[in-house]
C-alpha atoms as a PDB file:
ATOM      1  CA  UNK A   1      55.427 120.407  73.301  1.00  0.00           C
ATOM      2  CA  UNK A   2      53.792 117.002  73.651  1.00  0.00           C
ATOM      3  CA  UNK A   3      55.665 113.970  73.575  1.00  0.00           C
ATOM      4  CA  UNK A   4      54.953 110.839  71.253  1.00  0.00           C
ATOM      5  CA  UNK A   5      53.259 108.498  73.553  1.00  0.00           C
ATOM      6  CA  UNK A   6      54.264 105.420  71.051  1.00  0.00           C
ATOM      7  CA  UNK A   7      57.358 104.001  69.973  1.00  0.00           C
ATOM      8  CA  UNK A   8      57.771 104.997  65.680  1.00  0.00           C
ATOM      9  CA  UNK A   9      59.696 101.955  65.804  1.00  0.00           C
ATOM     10  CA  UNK A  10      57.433  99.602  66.956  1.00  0.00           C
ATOM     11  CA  UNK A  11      54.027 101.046  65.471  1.00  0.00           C
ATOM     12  CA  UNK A  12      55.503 100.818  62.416  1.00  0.00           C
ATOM     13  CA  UNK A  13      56.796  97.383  62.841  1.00  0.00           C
ATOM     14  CA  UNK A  14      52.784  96.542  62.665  1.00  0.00           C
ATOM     15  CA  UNK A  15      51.926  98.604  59.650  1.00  0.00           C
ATOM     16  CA  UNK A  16      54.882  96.517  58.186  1.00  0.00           C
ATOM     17  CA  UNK A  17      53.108  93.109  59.216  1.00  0.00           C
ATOM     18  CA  UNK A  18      49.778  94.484  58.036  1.00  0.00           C
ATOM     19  CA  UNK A  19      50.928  95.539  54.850  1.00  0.00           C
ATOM     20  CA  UNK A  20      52.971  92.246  54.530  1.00  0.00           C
ATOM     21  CA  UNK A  21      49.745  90.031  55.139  1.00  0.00           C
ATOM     22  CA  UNK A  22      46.935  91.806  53.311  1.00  0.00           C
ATOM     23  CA  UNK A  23      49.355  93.684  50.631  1.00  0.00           C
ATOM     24  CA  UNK A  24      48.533  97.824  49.859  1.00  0.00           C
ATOM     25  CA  UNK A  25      45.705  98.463  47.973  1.00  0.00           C
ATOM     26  CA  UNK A  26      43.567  95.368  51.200  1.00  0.00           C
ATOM     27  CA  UNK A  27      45.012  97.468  53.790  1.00  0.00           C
ATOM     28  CA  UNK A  28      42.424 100.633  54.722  1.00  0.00           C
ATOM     29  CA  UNK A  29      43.862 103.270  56.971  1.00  0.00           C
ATOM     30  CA  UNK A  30      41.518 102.101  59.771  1.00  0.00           C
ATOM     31  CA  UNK A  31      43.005  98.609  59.605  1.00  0.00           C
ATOM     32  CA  UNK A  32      46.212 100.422  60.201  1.00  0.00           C
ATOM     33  CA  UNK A  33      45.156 102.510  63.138  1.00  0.00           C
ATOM     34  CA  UNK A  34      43.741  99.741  64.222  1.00  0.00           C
ATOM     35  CA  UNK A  35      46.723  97.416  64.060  1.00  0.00           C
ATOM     36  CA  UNK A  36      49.299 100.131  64.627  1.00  0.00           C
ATOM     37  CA  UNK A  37      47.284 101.160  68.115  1.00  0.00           C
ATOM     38  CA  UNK A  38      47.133 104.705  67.571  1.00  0.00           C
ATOM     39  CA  UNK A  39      45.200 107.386  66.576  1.00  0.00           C
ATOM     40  CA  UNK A  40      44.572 108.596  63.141  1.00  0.00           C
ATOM     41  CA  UNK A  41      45.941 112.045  63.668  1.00  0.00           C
ATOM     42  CA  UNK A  42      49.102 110.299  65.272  1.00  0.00           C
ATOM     43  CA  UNK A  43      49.306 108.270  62.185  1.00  0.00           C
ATOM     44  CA  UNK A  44      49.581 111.334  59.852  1.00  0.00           C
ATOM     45  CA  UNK A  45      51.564 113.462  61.886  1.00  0.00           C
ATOM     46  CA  UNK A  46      54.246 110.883  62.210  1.00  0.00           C
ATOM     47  CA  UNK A  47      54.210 109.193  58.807  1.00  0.00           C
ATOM     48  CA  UNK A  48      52.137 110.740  56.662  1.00  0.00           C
ATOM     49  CA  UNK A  49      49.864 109.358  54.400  1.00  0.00           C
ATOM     50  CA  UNK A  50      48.867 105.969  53.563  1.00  0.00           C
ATOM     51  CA  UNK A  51      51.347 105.675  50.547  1.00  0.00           C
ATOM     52  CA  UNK A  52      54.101 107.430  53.207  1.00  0.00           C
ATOM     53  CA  UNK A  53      53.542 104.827  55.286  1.00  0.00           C
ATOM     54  CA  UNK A  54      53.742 102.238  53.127  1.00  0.00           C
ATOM     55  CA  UNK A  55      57.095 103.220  51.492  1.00  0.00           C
ATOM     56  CA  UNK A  56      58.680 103.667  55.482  1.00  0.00           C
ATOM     57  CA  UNK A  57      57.423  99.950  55.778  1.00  0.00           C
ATOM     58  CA  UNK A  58      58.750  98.649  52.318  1.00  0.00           C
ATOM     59  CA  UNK A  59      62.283 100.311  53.128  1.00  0.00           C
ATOM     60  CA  UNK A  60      62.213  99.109  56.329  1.00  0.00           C
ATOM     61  CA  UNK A  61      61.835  95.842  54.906  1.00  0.00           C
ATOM     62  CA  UNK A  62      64.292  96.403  52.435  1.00  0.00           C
ATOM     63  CA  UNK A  63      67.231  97.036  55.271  1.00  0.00           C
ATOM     64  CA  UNK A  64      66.050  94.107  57.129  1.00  0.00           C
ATOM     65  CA  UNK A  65      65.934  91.706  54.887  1.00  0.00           C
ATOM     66  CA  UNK A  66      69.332  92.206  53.367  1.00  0.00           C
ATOM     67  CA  UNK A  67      71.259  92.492  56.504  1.00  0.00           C
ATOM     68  CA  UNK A  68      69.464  88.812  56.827  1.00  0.00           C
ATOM     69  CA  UNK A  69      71.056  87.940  53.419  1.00  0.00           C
ATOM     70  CA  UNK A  70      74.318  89.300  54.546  1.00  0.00           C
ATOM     71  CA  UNK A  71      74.645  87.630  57.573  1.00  0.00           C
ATOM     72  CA  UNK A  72      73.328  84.267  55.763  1.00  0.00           C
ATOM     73  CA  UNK A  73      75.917  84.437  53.382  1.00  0.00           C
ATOM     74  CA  UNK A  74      78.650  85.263  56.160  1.00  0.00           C
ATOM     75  CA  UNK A  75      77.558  82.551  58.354  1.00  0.00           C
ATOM     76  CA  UNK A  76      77.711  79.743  55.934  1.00  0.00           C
ATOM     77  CA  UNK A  77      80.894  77.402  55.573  1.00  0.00           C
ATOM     78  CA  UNK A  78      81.543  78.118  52.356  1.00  0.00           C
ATOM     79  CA  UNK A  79      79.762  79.764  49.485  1.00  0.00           C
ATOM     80  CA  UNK A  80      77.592  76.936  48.191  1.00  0.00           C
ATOM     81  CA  UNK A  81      76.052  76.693  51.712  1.00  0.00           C
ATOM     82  CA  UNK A  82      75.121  80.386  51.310  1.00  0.00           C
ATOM     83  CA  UNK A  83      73.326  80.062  48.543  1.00  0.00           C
ATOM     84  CA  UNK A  84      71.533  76.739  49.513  1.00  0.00           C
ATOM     85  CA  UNK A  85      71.193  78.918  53.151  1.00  0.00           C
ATOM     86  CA  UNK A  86      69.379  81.785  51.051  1.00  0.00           C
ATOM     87  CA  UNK A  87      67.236  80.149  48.683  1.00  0.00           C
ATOM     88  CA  UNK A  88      66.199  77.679  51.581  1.00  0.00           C
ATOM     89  CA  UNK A  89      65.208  81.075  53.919  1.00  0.00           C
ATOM     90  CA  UNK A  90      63.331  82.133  51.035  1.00  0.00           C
ATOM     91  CA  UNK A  91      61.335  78.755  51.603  1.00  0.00           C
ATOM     92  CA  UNK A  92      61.326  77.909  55.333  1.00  0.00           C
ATOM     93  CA  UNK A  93      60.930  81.381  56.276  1.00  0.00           C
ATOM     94  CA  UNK A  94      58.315  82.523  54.226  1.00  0.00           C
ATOM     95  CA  UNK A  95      56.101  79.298  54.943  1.00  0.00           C
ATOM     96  CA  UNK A  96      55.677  80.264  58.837  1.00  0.00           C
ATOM     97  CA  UNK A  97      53.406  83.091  58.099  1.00  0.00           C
ATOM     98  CA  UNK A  98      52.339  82.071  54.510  1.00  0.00           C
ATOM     99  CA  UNK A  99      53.039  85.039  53.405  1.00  0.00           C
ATOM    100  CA  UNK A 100      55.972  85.062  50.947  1.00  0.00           C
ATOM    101  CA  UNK A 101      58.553  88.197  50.363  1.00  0.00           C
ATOM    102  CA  UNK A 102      57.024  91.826  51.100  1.00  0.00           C
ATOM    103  CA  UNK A 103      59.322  92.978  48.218  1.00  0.00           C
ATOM    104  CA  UNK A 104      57.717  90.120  45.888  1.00  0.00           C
ATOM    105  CA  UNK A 105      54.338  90.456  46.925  1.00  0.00           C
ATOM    106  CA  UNK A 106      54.622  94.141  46.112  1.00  0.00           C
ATOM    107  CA  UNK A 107      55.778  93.432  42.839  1.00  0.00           C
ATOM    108  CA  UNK A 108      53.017  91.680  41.914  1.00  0.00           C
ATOM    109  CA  UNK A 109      49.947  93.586  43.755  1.00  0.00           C
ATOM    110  CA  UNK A 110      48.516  95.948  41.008  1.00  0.00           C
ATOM    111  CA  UNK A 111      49.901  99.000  42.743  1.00  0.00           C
ATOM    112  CA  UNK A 112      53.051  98.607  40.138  1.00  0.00           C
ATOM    113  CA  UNK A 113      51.692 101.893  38.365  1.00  0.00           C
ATOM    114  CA  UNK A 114      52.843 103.625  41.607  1.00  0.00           C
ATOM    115  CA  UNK A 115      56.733 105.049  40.658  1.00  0.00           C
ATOM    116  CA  UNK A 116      57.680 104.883  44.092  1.00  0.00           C
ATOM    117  CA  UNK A 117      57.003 101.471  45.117  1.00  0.00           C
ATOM    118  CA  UNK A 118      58.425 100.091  41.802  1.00  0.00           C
ATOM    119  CA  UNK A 119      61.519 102.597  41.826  1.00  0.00           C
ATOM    120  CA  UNK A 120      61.621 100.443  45.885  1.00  0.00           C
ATOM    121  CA  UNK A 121      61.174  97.255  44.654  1.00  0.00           C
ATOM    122  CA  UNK A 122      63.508  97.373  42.085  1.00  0.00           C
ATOM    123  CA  UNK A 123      66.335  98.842  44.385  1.00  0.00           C
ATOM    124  CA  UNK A 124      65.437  95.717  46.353  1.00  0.00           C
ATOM    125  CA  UNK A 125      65.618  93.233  43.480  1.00  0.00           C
ATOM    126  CA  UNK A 126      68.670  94.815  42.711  1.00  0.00           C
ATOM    127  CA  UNK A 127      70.361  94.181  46.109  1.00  0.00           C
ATOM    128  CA  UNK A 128      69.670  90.796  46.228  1.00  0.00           C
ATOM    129  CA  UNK A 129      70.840  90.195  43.148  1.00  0.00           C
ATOM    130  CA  UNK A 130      73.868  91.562  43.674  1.00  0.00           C
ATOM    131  CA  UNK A 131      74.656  89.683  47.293  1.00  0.00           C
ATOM    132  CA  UNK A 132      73.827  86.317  45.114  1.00  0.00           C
ATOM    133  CA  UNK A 133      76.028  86.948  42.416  1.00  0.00           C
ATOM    134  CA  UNK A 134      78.953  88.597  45.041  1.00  0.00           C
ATOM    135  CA  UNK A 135      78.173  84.681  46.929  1.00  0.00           C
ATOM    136  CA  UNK A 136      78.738  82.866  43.469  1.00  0.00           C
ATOM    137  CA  UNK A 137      82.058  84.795  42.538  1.00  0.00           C
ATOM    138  CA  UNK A 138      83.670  83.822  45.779  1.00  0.00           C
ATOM    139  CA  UNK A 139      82.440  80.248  45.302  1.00  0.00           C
ATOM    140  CA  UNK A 140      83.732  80.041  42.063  1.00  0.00           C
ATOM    141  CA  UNK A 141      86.607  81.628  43.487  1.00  0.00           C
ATOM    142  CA  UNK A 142      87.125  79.406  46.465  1.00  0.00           C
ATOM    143  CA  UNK A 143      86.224  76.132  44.787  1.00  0.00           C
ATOM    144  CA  UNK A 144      82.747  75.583  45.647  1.00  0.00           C
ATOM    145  CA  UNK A 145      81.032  76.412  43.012  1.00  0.00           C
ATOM    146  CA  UNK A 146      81.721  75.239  39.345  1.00  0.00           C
ATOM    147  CA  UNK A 147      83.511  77.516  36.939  1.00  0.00           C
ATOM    148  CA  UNK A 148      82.132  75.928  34.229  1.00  0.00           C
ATOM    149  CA  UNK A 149      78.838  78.727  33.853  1.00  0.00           C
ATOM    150  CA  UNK A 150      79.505  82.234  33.940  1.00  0.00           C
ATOM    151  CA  UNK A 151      79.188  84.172  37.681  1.00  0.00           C
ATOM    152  CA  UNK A 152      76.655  86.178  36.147  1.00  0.00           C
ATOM    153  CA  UNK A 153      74.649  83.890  34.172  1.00  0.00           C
ATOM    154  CA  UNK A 154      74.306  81.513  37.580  1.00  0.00           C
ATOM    155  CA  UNK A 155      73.400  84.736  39.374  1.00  0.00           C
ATOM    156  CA  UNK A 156      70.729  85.493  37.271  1.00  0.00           C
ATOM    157  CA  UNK A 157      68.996  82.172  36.897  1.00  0.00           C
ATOM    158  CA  UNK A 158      69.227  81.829  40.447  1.00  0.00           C
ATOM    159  CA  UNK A 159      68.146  84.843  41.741  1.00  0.00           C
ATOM    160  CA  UNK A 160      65.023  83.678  39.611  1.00  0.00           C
ATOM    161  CA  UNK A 161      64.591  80.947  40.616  1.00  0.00           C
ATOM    162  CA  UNK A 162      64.488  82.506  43.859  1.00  0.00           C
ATOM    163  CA  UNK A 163      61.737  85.126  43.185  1.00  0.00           C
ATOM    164  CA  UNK A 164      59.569  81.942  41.928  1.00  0.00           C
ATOM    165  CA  UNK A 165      60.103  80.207  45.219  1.00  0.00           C
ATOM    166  CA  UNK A 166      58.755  83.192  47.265  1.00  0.00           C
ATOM    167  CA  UNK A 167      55.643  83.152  44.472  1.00  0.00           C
ATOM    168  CA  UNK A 168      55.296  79.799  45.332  1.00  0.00           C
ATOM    169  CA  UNK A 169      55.398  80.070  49.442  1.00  0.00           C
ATOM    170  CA  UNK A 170      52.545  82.741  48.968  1.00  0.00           C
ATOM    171  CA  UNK A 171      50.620  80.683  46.491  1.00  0.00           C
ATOM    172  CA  UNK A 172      50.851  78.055  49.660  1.00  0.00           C
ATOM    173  CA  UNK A 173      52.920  75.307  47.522  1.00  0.00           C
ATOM    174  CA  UNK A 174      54.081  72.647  50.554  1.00  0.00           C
ATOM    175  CA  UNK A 175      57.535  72.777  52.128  1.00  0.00           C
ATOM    176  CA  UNK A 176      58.571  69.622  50.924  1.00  0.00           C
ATOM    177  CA  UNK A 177      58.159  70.642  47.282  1.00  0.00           C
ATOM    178  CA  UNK A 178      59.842  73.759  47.370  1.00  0.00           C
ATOM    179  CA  UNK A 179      62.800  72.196  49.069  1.00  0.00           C
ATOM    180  CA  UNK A 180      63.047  69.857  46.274  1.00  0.00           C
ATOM    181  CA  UNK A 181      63.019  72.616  44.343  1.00  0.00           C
ATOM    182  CA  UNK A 182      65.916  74.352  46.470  1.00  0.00           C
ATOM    183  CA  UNK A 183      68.064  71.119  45.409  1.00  0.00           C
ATOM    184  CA  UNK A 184      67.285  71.027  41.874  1.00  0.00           C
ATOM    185  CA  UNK A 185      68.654  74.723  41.214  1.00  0.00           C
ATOM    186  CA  UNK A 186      71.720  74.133  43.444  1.00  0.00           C
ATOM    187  CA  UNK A 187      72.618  71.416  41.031  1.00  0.00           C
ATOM    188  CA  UNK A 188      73.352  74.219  38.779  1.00  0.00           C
ATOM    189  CA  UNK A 189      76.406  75.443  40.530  1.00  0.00           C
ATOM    190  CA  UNK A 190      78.118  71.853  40.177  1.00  0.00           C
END
């Protein structure tokens, strides 16, 4: 029996980036053999398809960014920060590589006919939404946040306003600007 002579892990790490830069439907499977640094045969024998691929990458994604979120929201003072600390990642982080939220990006692409990818995006949109409005409740609870709108409410004009900032990064909108931004929608949780 032969023996992988590439890491899964880290050739798939490059499909990931690839996918993230060009989007699906830009991204032909010699791009990703090229990028990926293996063969073709490799490519299908360990992931499958081009759509197989793409899923491993999205979910991949997925995990990764929310264990960000998580330890975003953990690492900040108090619940406020976290929020500010998430919607400003969305922002800072996004502008190094101009290339805004995988999840977002996907949502957008005209591949959203595709049941799997939308049933994956949605699980994603989901998850986020849910850390943001589990950070609100515990400001609210803890003082830093106003009381005065509903958790849920704030959570899901937020979270919007959120998804429009990582529109905005990939559209190539200027840091300063979407900061700004950043500080008008925290004004809602005073």
């Amino acid at each position: 029996m032969r023996t992988k002579e590439f890491d899964p892990d880290t050739v798939l790490g490059r499909a990931l980036d690839l996918f993230w830069e060009r989007g699906y439907e830009k991204t032909s499977m010699q791009d990703l053999v090229d990028r990926m640094g293996i063969g073709r045969r490799s490519l299908y024998d360990t992931f499958g398809d081009k759509h197989s691929l793409f899923l491993k990458a999205l979910h991949r994604y997925a995990t990764e960014r929310e264990a960000e979120q998580r330890d975003t929201i953990e690492g900040a003072a108090d619940a406020r920060q976290a929020v500010q600390a998430l919607l400003e990642s969305a922002v800072l982080g996004g502008a190094v590589l101009h290339r805004g939220c995988l999840t977002v990006n996907t949502a957008t692409e005209a591949t959203t006919e595709d049941d799997e990818s939308r049933a994956a995006v949605q699980r994603q949109l989901t998850g986020g939404r849910a850390i943001l409005l589990e950070a609100i409740e515990r400001g609210q609870r803890e003082g830093s946040i106003s009381t005065s709108r509903d958790a849920a409410t704030l959570a899901t004009v937020v979270f919007n306003a959120w998804l429009g900032l990582r529109v905005r990064v990939r559209a190539g909108v200027g840091t300063d600007e979407l900061l700004a931004d950043v500080a008008a929608v925290l004004t809602l949780l005073d």
